[in-house]
N, C-alpha and C. Protein backbone atom coordinates (compact mmCIF):
# COMPACT_ATOMS: atom_id res chain seq x y z
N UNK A 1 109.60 94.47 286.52
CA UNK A 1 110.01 93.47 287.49
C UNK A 1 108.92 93.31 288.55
N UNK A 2 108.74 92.27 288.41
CA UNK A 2 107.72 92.41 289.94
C UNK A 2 108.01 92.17 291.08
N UNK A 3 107.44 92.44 291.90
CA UNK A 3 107.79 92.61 293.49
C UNK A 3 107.26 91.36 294.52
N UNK A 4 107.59 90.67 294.82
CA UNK A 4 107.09 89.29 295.02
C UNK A 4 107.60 89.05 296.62
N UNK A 5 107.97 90.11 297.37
CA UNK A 5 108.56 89.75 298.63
C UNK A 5 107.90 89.74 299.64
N UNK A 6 106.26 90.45 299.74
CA UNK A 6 105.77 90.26 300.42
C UNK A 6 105.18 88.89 300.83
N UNK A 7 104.77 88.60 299.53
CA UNK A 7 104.12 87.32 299.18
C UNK A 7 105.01 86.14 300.02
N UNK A 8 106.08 86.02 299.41
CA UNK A 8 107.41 85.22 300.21
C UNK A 8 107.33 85.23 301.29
N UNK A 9 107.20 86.48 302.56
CA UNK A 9 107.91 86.45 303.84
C UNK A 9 106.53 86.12 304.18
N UNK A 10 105.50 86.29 303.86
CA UNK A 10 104.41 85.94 304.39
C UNK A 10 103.88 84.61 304.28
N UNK A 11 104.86 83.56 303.22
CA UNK A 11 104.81 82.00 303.20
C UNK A 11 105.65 81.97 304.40
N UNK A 12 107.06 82.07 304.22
CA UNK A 12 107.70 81.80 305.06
C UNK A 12 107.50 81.69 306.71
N UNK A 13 106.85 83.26 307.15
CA UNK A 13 106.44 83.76 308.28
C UNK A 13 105.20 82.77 308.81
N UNK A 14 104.32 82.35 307.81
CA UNK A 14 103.26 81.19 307.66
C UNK A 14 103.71 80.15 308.04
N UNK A 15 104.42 79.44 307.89
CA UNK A 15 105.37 78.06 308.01
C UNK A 15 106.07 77.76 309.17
N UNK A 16 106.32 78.97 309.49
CA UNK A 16 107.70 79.49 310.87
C UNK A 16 106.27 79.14 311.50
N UNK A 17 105.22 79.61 311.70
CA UNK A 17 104.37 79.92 312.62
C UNK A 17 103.57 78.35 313.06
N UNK A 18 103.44 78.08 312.28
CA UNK A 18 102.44 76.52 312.07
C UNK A 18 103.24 75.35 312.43
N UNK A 19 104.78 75.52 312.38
CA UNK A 19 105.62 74.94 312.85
C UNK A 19 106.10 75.31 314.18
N UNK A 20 106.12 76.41 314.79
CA UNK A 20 106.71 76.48 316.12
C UNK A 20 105.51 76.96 316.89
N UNK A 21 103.94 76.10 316.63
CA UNK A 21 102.94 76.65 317.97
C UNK A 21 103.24 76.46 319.19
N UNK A 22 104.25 75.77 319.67
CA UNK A 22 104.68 75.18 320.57
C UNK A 22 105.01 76.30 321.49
N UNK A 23 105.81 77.03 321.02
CA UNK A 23 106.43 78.49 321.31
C UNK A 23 105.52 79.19 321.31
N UNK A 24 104.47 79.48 322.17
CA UNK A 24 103.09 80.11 321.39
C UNK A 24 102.87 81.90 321.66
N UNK A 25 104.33 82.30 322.04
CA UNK A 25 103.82 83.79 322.41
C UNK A 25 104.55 84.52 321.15
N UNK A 26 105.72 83.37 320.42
CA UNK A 26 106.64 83.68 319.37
C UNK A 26 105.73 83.66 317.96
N UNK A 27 105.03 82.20 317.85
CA UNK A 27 103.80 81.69 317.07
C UNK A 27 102.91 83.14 316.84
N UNK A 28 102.32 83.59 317.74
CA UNK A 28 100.92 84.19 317.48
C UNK A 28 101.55 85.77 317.03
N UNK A 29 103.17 86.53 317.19
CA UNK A 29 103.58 87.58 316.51
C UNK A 29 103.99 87.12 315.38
N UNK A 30 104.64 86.04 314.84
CA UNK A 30 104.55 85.90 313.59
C UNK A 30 103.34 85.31 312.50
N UNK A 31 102.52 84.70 313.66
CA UNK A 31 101.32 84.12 312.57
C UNK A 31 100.74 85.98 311.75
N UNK A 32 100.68 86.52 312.69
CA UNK A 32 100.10 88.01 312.50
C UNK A 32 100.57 88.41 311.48
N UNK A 33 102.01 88.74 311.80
CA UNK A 33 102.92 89.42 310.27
C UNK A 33 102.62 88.38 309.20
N UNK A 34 102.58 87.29 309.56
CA UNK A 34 102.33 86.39 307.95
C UNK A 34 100.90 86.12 307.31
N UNK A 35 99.75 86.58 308.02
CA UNK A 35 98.69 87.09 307.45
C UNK A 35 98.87 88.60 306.96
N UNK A 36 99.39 89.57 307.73
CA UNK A 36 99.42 90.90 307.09
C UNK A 36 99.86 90.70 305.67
N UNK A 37 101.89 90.28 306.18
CA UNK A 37 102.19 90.53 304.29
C UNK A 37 101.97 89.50 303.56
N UNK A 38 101.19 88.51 304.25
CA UNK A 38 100.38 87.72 302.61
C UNK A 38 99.12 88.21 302.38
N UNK A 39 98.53 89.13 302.79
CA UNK A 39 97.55 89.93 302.64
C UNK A 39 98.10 91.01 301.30
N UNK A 40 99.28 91.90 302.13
CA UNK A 40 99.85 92.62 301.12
C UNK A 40 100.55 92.12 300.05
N UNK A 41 100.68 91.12 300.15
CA UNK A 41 101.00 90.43 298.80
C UNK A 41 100.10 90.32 297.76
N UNK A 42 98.72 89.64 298.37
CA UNK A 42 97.68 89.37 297.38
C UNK A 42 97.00 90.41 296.99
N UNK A 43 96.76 92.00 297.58
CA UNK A 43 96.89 92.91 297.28
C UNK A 43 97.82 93.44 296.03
N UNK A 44 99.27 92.95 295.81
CA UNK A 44 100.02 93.74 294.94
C UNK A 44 99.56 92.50 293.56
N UNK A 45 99.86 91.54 294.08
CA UNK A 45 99.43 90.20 292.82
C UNK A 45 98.27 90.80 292.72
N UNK A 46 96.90 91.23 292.70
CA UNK A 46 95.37 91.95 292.48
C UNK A 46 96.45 93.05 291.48
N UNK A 47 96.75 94.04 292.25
CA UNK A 47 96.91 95.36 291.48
C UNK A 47 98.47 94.59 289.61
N UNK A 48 98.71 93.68 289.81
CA UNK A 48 99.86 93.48 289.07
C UNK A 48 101.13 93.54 289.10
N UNK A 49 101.75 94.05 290.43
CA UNK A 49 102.50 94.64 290.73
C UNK A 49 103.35 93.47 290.73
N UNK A 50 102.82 92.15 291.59
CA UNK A 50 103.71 90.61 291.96
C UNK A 50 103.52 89.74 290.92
N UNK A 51 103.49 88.50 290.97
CA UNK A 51 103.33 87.21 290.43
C UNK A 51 103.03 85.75 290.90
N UNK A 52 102.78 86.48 292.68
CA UNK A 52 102.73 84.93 293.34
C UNK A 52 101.60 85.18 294.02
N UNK A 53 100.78 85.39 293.52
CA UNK A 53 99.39 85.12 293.94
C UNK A 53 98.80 83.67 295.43
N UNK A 54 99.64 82.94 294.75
CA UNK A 54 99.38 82.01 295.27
C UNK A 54 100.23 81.45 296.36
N UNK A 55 101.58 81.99 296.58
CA UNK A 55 102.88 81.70 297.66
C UNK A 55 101.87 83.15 298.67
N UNK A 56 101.29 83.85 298.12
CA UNK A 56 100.68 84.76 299.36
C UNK A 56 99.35 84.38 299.60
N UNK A 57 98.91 83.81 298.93
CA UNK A 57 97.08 83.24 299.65
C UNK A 57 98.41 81.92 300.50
N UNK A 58 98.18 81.09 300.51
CA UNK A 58 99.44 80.07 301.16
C UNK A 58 100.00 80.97 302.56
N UNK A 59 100.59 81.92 302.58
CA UNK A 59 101.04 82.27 303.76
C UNK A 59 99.62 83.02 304.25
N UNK A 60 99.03 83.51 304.14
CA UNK A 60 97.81 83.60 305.05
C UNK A 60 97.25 82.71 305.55
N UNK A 61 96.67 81.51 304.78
CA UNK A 61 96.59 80.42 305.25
C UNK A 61 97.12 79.75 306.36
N UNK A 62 98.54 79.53 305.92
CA UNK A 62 99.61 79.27 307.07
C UNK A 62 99.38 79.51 308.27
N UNK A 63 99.56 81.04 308.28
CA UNK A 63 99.67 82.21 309.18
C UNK A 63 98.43 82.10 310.04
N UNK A 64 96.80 81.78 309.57
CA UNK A 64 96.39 81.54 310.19
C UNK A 64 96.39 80.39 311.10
N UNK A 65 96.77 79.21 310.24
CA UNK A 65 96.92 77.84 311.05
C UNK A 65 97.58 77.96 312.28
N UNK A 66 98.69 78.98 312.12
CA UNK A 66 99.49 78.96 313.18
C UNK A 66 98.78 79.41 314.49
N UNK A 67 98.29 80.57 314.22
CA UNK A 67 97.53 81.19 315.16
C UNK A 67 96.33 80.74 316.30
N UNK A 68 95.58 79.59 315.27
CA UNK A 68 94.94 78.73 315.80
C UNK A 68 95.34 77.53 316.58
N UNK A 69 96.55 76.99 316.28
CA UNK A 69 97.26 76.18 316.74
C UNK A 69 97.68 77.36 318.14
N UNK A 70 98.19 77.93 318.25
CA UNK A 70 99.21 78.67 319.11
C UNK A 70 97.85 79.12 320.61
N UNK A 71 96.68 79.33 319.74
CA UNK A 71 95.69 79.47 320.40
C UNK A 71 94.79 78.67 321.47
N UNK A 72 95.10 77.47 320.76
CA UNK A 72 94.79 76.47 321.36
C UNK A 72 95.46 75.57 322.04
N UNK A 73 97.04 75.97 322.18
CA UNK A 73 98.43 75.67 323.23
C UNK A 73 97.53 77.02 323.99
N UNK A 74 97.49 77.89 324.11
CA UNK A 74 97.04 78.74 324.71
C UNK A 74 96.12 78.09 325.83
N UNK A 75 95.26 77.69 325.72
CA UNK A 75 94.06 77.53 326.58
C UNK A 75 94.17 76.19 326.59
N UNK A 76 95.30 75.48 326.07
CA UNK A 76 95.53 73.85 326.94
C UNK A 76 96.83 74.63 328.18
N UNK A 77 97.57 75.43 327.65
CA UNK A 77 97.73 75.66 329.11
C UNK A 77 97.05 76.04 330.49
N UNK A 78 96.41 77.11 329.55
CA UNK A 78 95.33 77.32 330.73
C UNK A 78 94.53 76.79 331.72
N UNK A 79 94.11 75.82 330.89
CA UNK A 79 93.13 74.56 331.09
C UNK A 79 93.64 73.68 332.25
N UNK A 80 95.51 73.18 331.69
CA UNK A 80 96.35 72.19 332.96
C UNK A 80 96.72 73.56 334.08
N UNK A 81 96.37 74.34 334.24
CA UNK A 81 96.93 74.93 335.35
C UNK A 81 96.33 74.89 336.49
């Protein structure tokens, strides 16, 4: 059976993140976790362990978008203050 959950929460966690930069102190702890376990995902998809290779490259991705987004609410606040 393979193990495919990291891969998942780390799309998901990806998505959550890229979608709520708005929220940007909520954004940049989940962009994190959704690069980690789509990291550890693509790690277990490498070793054989998963099957979604690709729902975990996707949440890193994500995960980063978010971060960058959240980053850059970051320092537009900064910026209007």
């Amino acid at each position: 059976m393979p193990s495919n959950g990291m891969g998942t929460a780390g799309l998901v966690l990806g998505i959550i993140s890229a979608v709520i930069f708005c929220m940007w102190p909520v954004a940049i702890v989940v962009g994190v976790l959704a690069v980690i376990f789509g990291a550890i995902g693509m790690g277990k998809a490498r070793r054989g362990e998963a099957t979604n290779r690709g729902q975990a490259l996707a949440g890193v991705i994500c995960g980063v978008a978010g971060l960058v987004l959240s980053l850059v609410m970051v320092a537009f606040v900064i910026a209007t203050a």
